[in-house]
C-alpha atoms as a PDB file:
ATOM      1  CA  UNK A   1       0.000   0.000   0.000  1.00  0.00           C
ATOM      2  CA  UNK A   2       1.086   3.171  -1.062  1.00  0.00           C
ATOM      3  CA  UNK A   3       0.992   6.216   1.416  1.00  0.00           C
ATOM      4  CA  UNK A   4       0.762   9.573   1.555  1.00  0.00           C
ATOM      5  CA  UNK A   5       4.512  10.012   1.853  1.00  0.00           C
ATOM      6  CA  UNK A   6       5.499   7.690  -0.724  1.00  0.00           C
ATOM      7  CA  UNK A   7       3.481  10.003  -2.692  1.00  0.00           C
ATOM      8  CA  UNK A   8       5.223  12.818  -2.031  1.00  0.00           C
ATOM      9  CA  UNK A   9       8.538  11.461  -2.331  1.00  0.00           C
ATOM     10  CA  UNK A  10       7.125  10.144  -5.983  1.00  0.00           C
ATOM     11  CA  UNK A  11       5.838  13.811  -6.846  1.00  0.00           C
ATOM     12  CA  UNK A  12       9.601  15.220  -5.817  1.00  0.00           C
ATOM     13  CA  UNK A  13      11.087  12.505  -8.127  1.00  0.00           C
ATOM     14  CA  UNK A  14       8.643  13.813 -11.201  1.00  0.00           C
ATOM     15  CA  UNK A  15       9.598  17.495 -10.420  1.00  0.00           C
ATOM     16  CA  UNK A  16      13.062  16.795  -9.841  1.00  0.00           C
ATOM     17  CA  UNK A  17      13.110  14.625 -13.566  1.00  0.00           C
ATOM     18  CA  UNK A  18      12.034  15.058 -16.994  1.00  0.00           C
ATOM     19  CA  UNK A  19       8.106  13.959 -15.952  1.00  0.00           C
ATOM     20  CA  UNK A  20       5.985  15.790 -18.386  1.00  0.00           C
ATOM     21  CA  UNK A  21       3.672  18.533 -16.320  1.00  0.00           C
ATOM     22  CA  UNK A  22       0.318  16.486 -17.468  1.00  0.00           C
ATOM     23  CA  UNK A  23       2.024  13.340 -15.087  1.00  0.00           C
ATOM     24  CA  UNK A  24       2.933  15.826 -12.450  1.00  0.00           C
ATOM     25  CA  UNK A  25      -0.298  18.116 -12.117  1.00  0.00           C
ATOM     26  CA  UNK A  26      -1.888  14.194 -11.962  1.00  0.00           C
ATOM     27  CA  UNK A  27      -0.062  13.186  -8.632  1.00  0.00           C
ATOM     28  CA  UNK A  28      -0.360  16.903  -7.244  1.00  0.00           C
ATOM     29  CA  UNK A  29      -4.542  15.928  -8.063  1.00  0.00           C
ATOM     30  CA  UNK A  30      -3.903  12.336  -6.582  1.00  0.00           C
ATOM     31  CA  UNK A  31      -1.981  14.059  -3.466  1.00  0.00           C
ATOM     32  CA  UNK A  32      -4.787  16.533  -3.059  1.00  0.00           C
ATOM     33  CA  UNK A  33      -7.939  14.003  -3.301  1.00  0.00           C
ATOM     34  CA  UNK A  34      -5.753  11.694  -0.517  1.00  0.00           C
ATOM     35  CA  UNK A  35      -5.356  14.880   1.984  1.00  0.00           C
ATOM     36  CA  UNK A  36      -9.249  15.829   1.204  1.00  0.00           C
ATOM     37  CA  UNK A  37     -10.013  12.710   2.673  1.00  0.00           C
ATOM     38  CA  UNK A  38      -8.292  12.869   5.160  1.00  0.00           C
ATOM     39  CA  UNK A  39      -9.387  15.649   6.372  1.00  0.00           C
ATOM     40  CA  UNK A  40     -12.689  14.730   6.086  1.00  0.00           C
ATOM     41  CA  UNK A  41     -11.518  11.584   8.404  1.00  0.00           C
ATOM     42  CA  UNK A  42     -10.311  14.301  11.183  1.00  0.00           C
ATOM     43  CA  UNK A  43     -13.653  16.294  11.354  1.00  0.00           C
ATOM     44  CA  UNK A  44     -15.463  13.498  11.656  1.00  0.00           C
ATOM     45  CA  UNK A  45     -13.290  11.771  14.014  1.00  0.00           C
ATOM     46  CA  UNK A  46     -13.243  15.583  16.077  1.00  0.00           C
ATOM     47  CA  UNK A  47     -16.915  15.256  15.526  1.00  0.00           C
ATOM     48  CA  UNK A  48     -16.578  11.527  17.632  1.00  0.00           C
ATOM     49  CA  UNK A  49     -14.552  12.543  20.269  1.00  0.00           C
ATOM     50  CA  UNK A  50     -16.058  15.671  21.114  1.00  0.00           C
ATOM     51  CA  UNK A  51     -19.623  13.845  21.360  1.00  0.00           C
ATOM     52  CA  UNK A  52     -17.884  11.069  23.216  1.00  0.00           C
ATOM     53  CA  UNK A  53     -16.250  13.749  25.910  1.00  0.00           C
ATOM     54  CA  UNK A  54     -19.402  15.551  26.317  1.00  0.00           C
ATOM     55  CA  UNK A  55     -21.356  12.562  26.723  1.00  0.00           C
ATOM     56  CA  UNK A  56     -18.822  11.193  29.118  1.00  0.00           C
ATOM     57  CA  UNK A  57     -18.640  14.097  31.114  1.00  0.00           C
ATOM     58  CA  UNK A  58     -22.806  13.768  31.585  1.00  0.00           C
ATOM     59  CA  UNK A  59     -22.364  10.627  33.199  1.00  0.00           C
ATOM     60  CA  UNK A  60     -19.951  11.336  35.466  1.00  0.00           C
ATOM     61  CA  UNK A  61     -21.654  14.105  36.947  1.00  0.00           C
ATOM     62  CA  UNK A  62     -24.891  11.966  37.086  1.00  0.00           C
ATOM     63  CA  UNK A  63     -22.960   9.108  39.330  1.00  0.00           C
ATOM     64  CA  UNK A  64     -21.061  11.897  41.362  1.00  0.00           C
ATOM     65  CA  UNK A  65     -24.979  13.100  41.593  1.00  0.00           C
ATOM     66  CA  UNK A  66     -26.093   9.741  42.943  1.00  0.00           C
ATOM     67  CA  UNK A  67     -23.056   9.406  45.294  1.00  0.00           C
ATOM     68  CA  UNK A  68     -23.946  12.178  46.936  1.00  0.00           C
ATOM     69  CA  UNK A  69     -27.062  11.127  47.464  1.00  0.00           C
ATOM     70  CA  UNK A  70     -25.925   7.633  48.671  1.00  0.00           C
ATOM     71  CA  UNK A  71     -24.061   9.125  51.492  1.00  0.00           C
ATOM     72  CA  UNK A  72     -26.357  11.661  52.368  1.00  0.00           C
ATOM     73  CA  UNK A  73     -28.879   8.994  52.741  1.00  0.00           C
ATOM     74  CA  UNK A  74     -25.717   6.656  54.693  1.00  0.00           C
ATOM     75  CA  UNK A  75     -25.378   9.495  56.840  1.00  0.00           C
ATOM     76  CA  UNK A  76     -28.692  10.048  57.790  1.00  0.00           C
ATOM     77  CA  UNK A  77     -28.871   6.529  58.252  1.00  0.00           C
ATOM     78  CA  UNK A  78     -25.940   6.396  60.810  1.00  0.00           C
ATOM     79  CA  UNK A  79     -27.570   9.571  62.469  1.00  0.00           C
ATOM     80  CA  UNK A  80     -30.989   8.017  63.196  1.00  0.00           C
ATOM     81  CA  UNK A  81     -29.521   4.996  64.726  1.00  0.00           C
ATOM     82  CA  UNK A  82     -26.894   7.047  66.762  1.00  0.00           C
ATOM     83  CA  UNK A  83     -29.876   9.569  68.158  1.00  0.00           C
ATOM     84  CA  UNK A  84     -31.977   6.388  68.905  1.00  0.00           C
ATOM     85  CA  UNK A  85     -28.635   4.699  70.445  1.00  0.00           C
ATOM     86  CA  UNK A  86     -28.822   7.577  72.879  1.00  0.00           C
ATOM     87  CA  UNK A  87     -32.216   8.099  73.706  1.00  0.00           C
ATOM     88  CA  UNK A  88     -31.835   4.054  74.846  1.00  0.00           C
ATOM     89  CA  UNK A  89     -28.802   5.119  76.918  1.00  0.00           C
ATOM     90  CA  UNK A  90     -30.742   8.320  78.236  1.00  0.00           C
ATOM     91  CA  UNK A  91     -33.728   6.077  79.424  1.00  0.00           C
ATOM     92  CA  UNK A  92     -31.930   2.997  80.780  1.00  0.00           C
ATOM     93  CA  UNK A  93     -29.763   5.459  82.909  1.00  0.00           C
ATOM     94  CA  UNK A  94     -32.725   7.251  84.374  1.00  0.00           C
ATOM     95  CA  UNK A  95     -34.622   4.531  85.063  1.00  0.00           C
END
């Protein structure tokens, strides 16, 4: 497979020889067609990642969301029992 450098280096050979112009405009067009695709492979791939970071950032703030909730709840939790823990302390020692 060919690439985009090997191109290049081919297209310096032509210039650099006796190419005719018609065989050396042709590889400048071939060159050109090669980087138009690839930039159209880089937006789209921006395109990805950007949807994939936003999306990604979504969810973590909806499970940092639910976390806090979690403990809140834990720590309500653990209050309740320690208030009840003393009101059985507070009785048994004035009885």
């Amino acid at each position: 497979m060919i690439t985009l450098q090997d191109d290049i280096q081919n297209l310096d050979r032509m210039v650099d020889g006796d190419t005719p112009k018609d065989k050396i405009r042709s590889q400048i067009r071939l060159i050109s067609g090669e980087v138009a695709a690839l930039e159209a492979d880089y937006t789209a791939l921006a395109q990805a990642h950007q949807d994939f970071c936003s999306g990604f950032e979504e969810r973590i703030a909806k499970l940092q969301e639910r976390d806090k909730q979690l403990m809140r709840a834990y720590f309500d939790e653990q209050a309740k029992k320690a208030a009840e823990i003393r009101k059985r302390h507070a009785l048994d020692y004035n009885a």
